[in-house]
PDB file of N, CA and C in Angstrom:
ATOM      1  N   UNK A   1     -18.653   3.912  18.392  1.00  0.00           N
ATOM      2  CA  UNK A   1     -17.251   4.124  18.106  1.00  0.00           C
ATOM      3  C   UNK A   1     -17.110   4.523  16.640  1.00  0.00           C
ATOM      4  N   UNK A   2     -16.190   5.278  16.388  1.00  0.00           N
ATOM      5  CA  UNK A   2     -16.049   6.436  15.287  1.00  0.00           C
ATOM      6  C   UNK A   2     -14.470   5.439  14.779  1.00  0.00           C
ATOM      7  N   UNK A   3     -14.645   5.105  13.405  1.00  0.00           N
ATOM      8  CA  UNK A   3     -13.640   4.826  12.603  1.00  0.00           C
ATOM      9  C   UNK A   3     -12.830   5.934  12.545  1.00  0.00           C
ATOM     10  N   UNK A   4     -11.258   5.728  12.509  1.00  0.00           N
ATOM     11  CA  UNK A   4     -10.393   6.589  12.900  1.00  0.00           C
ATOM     12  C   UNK A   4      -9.436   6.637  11.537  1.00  0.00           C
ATOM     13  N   UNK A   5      -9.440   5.705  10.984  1.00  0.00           N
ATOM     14  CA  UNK A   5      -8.157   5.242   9.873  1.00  0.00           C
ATOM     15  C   UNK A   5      -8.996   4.002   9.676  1.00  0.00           C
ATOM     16  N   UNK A   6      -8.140   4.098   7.928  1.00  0.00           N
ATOM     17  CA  UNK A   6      -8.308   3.091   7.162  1.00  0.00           C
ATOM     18  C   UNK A   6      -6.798   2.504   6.500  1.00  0.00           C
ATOM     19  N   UNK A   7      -7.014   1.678   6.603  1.00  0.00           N
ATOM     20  CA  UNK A   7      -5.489   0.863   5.759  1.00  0.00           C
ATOM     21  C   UNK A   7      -6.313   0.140   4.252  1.00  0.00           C
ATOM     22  N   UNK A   8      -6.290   0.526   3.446  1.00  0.00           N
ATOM     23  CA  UNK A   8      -6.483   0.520   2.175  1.00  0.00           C
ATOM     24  C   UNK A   8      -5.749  -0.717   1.294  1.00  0.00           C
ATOM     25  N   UNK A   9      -6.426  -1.623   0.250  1.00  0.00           N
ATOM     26  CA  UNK A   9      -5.803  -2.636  -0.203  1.00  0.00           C
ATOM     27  C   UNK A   9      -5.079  -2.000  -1.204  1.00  0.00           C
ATOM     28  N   UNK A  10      -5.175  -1.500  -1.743  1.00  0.00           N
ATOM     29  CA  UNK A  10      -4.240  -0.329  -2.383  1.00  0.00           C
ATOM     30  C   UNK A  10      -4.581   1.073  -3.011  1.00  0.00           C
ATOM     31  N   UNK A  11      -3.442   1.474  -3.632  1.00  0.00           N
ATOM     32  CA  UNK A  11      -3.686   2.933  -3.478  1.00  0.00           C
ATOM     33  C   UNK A  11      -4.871   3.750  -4.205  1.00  0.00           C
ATOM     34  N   UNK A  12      -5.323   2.870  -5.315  1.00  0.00           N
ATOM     35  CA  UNK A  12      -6.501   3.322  -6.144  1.00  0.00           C
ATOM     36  C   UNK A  12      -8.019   3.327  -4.947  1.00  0.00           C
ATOM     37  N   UNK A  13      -7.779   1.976  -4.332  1.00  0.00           N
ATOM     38  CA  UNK A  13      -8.819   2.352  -3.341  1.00  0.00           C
ATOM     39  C   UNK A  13      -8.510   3.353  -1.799  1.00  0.00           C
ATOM     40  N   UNK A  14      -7.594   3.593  -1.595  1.00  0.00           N
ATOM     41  CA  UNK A  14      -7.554   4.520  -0.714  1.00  0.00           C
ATOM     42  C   UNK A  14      -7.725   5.943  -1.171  1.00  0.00           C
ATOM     43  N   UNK A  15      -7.227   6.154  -2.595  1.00  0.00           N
ATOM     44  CA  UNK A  15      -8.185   7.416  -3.053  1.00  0.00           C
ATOM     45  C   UNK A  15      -9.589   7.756  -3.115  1.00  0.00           C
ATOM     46  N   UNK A  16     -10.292   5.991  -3.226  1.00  0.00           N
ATOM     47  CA  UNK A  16     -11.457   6.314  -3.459  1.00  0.00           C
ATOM     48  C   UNK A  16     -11.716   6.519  -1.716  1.00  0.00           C
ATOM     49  N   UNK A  17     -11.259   6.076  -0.497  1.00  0.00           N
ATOM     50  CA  UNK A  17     -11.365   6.339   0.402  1.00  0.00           C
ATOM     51  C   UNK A  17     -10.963   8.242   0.715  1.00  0.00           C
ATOM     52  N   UNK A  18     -10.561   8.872   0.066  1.00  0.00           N
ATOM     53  CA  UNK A  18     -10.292  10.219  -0.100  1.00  0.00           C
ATOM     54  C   UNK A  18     -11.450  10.751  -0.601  1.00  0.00           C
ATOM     55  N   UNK A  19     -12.037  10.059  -1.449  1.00  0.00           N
ATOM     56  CA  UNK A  19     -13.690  11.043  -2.224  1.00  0.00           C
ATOM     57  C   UNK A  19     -14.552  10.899  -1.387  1.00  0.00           C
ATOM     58  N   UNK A  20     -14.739   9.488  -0.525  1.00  0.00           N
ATOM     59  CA  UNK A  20     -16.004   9.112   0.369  1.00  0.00           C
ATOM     60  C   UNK A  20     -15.782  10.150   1.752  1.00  0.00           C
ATOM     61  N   UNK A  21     -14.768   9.998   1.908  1.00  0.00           N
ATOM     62  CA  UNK A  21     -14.122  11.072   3.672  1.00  0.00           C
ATOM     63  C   UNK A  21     -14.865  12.533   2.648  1.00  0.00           C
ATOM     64  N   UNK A  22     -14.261  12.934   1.764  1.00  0.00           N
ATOM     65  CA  UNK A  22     -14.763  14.496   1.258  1.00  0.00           C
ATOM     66  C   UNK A  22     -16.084  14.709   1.218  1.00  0.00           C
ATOM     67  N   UNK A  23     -16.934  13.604   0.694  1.00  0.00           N
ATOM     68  CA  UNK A  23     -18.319  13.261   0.537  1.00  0.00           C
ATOM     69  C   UNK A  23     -18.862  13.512   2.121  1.00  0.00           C
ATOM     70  N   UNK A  24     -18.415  13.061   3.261  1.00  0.00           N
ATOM     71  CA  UNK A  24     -19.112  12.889   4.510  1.00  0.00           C
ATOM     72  C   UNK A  24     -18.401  14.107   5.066  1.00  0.00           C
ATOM     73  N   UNK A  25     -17.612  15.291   4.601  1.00  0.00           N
ATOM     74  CA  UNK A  25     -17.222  16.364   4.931  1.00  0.00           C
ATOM     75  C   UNK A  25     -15.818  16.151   5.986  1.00  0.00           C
ATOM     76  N   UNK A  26     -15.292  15.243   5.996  1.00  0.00           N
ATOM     77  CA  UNK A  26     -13.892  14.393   6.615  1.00  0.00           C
ATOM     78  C   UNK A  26     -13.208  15.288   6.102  1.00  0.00           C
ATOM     79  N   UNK A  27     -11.664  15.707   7.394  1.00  0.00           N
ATOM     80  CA  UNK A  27     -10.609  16.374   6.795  1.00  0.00           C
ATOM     81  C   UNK A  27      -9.586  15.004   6.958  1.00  0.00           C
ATOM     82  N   UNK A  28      -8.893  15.094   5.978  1.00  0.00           N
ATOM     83  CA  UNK A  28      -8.082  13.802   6.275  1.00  0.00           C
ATOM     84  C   UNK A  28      -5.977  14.837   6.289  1.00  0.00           C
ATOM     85  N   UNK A  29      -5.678  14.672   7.548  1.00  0.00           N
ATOM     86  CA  UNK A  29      -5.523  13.873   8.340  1.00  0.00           C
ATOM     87  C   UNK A  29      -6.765  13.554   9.646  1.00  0.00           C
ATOM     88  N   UNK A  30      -6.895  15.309   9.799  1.00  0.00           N
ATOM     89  CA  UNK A  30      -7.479  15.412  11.157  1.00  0.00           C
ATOM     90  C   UNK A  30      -8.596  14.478  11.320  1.00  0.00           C
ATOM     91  N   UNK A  31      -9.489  13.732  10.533  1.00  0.00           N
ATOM     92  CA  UNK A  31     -10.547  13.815  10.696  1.00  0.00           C
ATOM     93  C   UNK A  31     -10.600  11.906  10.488  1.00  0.00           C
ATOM     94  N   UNK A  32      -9.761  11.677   9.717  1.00  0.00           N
ATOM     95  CA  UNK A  32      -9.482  10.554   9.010  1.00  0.00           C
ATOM     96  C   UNK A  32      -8.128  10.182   8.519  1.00  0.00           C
ATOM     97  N   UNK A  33      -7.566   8.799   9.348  1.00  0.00           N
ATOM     98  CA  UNK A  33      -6.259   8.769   8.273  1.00  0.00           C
ATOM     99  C   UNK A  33      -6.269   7.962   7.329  1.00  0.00           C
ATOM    100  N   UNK A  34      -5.248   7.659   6.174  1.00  0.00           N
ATOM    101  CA  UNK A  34      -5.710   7.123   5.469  1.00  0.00           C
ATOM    102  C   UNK A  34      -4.251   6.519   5.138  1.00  0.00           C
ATOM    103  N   UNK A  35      -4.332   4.694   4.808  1.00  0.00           N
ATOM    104  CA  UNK A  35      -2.823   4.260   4.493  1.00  0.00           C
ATOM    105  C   UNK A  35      -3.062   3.554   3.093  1.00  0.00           C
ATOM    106  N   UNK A  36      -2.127   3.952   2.001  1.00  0.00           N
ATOM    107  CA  UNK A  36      -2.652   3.054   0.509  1.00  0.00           C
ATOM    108  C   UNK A  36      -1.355   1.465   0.529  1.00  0.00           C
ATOM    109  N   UNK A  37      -1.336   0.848  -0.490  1.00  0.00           N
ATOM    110  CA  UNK A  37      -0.743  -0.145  -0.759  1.00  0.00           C
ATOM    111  C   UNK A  37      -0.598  -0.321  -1.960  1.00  0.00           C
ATOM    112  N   UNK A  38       1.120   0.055  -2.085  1.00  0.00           N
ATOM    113  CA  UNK A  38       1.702  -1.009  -3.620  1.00  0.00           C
ATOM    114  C   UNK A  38       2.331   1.183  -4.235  1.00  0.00           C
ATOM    115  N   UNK A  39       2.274   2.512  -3.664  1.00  0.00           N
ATOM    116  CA  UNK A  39       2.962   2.904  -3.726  1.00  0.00           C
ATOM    117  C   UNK A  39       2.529   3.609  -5.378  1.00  0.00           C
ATOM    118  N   UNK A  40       1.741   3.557  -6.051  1.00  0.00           N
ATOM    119  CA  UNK A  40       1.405   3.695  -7.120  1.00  0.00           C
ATOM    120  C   UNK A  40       1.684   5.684  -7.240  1.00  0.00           C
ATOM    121  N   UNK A  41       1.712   6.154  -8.333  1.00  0.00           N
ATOM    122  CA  UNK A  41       1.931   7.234  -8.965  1.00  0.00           C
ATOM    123  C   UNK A  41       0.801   7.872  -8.457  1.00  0.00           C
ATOM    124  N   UNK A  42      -0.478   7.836  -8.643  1.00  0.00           N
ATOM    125  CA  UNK A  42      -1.226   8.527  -7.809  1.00  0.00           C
ATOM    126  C   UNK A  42      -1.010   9.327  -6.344  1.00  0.00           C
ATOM    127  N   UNK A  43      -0.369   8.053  -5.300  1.00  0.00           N
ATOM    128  CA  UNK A  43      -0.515   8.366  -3.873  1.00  0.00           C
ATOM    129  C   UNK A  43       0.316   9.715  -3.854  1.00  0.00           C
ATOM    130  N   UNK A  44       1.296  10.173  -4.527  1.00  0.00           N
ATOM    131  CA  UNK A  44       1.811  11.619  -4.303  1.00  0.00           C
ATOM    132  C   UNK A  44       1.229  12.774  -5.054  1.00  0.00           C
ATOM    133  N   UNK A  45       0.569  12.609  -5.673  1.00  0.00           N
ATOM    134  CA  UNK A  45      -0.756  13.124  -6.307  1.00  0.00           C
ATOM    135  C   UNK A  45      -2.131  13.883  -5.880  1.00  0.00           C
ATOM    136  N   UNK A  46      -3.075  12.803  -4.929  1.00  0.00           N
ATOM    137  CA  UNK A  46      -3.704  13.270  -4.286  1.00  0.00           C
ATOM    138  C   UNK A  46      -3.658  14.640  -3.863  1.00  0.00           C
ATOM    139  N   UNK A  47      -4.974  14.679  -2.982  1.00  0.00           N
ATOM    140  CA  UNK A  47      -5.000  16.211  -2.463  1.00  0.00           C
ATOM    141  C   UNK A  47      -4.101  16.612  -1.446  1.00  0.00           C
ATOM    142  N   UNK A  48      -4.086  15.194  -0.416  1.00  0.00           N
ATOM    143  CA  UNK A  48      -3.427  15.065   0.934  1.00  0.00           C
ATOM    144  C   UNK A  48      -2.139  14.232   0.430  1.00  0.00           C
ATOM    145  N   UNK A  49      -0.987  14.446   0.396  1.00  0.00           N
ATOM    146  CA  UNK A  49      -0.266  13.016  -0.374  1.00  0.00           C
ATOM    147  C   UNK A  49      -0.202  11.771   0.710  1.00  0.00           C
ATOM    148  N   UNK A  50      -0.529  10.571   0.024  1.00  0.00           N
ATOM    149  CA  UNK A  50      -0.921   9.379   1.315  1.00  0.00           C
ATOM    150  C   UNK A  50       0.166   8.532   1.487  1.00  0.00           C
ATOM    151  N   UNK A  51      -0.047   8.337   2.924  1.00  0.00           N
ATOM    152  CA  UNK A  51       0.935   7.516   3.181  1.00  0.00           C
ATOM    153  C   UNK A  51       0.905   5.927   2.494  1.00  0.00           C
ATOM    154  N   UNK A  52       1.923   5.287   2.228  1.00  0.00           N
ATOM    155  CA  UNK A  52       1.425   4.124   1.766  1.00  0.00           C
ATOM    156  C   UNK A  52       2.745   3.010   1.709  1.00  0.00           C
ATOM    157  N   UNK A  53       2.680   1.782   1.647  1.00  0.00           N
ATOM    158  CA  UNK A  53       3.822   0.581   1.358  1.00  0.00           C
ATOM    159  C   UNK A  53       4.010   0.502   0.119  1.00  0.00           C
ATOM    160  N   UNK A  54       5.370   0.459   0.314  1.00  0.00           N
ATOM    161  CA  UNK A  54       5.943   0.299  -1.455  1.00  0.00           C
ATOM    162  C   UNK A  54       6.550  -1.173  -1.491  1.00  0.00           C
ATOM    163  N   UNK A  55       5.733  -1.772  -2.671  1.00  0.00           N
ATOM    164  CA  UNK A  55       6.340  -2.827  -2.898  1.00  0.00           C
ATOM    165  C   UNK A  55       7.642  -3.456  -3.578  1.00  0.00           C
ATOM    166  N   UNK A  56       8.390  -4.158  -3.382  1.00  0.00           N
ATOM    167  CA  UNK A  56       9.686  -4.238  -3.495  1.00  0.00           C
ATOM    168  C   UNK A  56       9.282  -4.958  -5.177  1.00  0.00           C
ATOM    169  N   UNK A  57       8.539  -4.560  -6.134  1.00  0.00           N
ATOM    170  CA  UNK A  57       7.893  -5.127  -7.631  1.00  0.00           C
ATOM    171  C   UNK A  57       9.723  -5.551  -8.417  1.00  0.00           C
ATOM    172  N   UNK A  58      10.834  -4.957  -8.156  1.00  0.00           N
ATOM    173  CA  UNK A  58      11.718  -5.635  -8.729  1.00  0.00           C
ATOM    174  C   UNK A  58      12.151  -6.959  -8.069  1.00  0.00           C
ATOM    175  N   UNK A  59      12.340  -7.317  -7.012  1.00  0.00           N
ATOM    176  CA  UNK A  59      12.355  -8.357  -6.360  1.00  0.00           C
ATOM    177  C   UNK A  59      11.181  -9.640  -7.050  1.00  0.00           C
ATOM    178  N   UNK A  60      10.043  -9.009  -6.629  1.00  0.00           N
ATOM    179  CA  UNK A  60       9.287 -10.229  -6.919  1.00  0.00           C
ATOM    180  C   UNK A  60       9.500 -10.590  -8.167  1.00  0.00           C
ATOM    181  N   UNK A  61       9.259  -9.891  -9.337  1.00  0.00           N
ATOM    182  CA  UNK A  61       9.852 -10.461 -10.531  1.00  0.00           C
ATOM    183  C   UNK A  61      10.686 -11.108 -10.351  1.00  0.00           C
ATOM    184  N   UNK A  62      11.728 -10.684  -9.994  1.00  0.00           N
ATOM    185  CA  UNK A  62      13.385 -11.613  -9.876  1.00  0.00           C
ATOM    186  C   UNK A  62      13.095 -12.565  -9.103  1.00  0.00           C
ATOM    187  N   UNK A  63      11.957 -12.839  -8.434  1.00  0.00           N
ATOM    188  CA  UNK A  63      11.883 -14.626  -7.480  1.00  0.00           C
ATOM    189  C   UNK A  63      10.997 -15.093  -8.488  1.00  0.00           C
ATOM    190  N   UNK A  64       9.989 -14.233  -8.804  1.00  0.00           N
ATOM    191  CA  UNK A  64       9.058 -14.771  -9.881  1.00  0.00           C
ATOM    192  C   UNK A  64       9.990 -15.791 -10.896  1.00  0.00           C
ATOM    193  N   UNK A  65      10.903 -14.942 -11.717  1.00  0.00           N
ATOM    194  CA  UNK A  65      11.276 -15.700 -12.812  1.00  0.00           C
ATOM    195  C   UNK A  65      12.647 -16.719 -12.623  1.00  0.00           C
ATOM    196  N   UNK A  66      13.012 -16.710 -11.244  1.00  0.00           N
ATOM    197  CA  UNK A  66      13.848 -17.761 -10.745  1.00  0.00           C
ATOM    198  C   UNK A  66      12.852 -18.695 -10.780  1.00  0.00           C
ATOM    199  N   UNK A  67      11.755 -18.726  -9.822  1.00  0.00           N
ATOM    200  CA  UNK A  67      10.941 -19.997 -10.009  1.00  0.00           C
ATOM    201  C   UNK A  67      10.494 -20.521 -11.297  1.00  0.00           C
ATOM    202  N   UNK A  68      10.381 -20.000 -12.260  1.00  0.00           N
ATOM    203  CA  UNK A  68       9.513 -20.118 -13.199  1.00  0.00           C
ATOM    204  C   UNK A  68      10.634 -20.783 -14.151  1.00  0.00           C
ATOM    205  N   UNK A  69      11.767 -20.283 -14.163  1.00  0.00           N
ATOM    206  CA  UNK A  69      12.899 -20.628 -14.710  1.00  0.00           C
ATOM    207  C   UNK A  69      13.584 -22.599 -14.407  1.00  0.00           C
ATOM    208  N   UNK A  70      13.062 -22.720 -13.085  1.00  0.00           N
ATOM    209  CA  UNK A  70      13.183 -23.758 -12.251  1.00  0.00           C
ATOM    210  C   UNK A  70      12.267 -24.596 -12.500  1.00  0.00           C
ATOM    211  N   UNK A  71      10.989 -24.361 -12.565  1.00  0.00           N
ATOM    212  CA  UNK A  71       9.970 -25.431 -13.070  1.00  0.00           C
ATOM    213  C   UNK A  71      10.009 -25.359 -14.947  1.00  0.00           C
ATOM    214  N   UNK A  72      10.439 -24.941 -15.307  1.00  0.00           N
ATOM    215  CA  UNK A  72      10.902 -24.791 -16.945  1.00  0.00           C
ATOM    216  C   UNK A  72      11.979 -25.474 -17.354  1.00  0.00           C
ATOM    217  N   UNK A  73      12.495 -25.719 -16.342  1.00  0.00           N
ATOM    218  CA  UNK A  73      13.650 -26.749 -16.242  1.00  0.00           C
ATOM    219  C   UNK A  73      13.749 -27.994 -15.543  1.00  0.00           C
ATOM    220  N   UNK A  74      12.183 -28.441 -15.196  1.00  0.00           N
ATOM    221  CA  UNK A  74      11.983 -29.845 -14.235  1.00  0.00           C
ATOM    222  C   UNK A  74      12.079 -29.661 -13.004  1.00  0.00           C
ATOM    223  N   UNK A  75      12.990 -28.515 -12.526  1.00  0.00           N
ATOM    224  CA  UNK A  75      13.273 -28.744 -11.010  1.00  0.00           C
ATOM    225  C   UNK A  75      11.744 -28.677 -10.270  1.00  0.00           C
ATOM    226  N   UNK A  76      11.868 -28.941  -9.222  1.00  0.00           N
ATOM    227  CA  UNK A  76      10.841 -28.457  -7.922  1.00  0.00           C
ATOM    228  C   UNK A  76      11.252 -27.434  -7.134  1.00  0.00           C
ATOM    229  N   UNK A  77      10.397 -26.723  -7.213  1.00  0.00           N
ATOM    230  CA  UNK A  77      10.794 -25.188  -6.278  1.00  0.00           C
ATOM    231  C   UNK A  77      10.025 -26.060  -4.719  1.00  0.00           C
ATOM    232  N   UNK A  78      10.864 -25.706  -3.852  1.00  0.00           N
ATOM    233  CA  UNK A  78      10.549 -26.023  -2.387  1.00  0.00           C
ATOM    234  C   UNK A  78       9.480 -24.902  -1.575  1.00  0.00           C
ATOM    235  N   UNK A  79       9.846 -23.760  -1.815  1.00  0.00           N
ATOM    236  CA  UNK A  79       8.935 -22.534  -1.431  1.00  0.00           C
ATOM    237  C   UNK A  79       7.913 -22.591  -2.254  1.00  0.00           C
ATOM    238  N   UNK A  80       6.837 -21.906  -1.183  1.00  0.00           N
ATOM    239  CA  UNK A  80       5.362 -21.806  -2.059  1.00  0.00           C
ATOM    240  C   UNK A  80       5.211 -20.474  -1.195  1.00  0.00           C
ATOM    241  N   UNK A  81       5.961 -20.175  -0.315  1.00  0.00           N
ATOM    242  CA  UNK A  81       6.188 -18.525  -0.022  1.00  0.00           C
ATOM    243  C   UNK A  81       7.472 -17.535   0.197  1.00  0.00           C
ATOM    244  N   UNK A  82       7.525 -16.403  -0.281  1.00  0.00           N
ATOM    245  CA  UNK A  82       8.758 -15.957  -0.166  1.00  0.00           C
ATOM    246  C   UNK A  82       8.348 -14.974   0.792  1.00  0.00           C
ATOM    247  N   UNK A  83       9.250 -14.145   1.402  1.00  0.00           N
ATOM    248  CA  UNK A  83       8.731 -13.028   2.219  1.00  0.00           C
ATOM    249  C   UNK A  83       9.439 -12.268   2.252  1.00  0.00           C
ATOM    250  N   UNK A  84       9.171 -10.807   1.219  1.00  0.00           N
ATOM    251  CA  UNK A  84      10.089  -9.791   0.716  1.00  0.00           C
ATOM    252  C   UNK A  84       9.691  -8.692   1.603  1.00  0.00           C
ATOM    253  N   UNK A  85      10.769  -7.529   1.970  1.00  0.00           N
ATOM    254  CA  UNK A  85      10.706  -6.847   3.182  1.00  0.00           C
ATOM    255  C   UNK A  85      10.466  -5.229   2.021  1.00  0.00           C
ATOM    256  N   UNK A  86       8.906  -4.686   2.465  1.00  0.00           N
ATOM    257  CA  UNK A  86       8.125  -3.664   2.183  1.00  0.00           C
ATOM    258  C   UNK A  86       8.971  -2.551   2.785  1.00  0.00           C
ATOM    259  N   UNK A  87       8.170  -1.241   2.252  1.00  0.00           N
ATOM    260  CA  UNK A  87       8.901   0.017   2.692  1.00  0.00           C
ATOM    261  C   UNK A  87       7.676   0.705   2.800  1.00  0.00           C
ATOM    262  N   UNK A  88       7.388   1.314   4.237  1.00  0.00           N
ATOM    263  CA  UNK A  88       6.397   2.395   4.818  1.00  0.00           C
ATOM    264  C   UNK A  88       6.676   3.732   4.017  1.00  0.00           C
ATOM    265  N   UNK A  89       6.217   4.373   3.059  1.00  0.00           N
ATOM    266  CA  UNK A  89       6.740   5.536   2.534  1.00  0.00           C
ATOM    267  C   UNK A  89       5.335   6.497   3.106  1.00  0.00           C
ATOM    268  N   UNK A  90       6.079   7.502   4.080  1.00  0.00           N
ATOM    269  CA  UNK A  90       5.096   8.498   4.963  1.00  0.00           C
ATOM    270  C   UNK A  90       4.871   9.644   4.296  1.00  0.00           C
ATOM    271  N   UNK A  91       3.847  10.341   4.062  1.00  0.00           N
ATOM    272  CA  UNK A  91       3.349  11.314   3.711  1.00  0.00           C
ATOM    273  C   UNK A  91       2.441  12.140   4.259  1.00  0.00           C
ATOM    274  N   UNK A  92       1.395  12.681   4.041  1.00  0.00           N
ATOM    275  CA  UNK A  92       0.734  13.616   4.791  1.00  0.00           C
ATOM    276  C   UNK A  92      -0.741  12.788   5.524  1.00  0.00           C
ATOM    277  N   UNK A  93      -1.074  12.061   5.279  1.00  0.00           N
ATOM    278  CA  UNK A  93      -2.181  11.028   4.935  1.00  0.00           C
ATOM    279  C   UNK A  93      -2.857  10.645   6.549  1.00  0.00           C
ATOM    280  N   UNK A  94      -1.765  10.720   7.210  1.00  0.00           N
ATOM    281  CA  UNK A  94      -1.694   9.813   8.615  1.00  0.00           C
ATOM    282  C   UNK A  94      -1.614  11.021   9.739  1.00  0.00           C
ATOM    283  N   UNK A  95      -2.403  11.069  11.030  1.00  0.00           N
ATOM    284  CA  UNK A  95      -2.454  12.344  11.581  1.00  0.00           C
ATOM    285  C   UNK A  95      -1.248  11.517  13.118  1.00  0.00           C
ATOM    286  N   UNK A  96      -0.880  12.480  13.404  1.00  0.00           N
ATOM    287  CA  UNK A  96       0.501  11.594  14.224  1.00  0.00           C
ATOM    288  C   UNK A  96      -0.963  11.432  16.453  1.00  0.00           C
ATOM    289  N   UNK A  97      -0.509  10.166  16.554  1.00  0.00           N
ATOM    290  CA  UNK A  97      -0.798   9.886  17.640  1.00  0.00           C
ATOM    291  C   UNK A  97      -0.076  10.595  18.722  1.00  0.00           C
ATOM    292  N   UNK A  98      -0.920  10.954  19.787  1.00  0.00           N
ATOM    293  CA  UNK A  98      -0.852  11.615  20.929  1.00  0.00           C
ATOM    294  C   UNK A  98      -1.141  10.633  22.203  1.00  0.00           C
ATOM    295  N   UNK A  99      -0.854  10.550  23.124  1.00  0.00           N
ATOM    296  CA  UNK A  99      -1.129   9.982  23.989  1.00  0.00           C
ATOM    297  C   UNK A  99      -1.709  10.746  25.254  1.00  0.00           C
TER     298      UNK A  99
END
């Protein structure tokens, strides 16, 4: 069985997943898809522009420094997880499924 796609921990390594596919003669979409993470300045860059999740980075700050603000002040923060809602930003990266 032939790897089809990669989902990438983020976008610096899904580029490097762009040199290794070029290296083994991979066309990416056709050949390989490829998904990055965290949305970085690069991913529209690339050769192929990649698809990738954008992280909501103003949010977390703003829970970041509520909590931080809260234990700086004695309180106890009750959460030890928050769960902030990501954005799929699509680009060329991903070859569309057929059935």
């Amino acid at each position: 069985m032939t790897a089809t796609a990669v989902f990438a921990m983020n976008d610096l390594m899904a580029a490097g997943c762009f040199k290794a596919a070029q290296e083994f003669g991979l066309k990416i979409p056709r050949d390989l898809s490829i998904i990055g993470f965290d949305n970085r300045e690069i991913a529209s860059y690339l050769p192929v522009p990649l698809t990738t999740i954008q992280l909501p980075n103003t949010e977390i700050g703003h829970e970041s420094a509520k909590m931080l603000l809260a234990l700086a002040e004695g309180r106890t923060v009750d959460q030890n997880c928050i769960i902030l809602p990501c954005k799929l930003i699509e680009r060329a990266s991903v070859a569309s499924i057929t059935a």
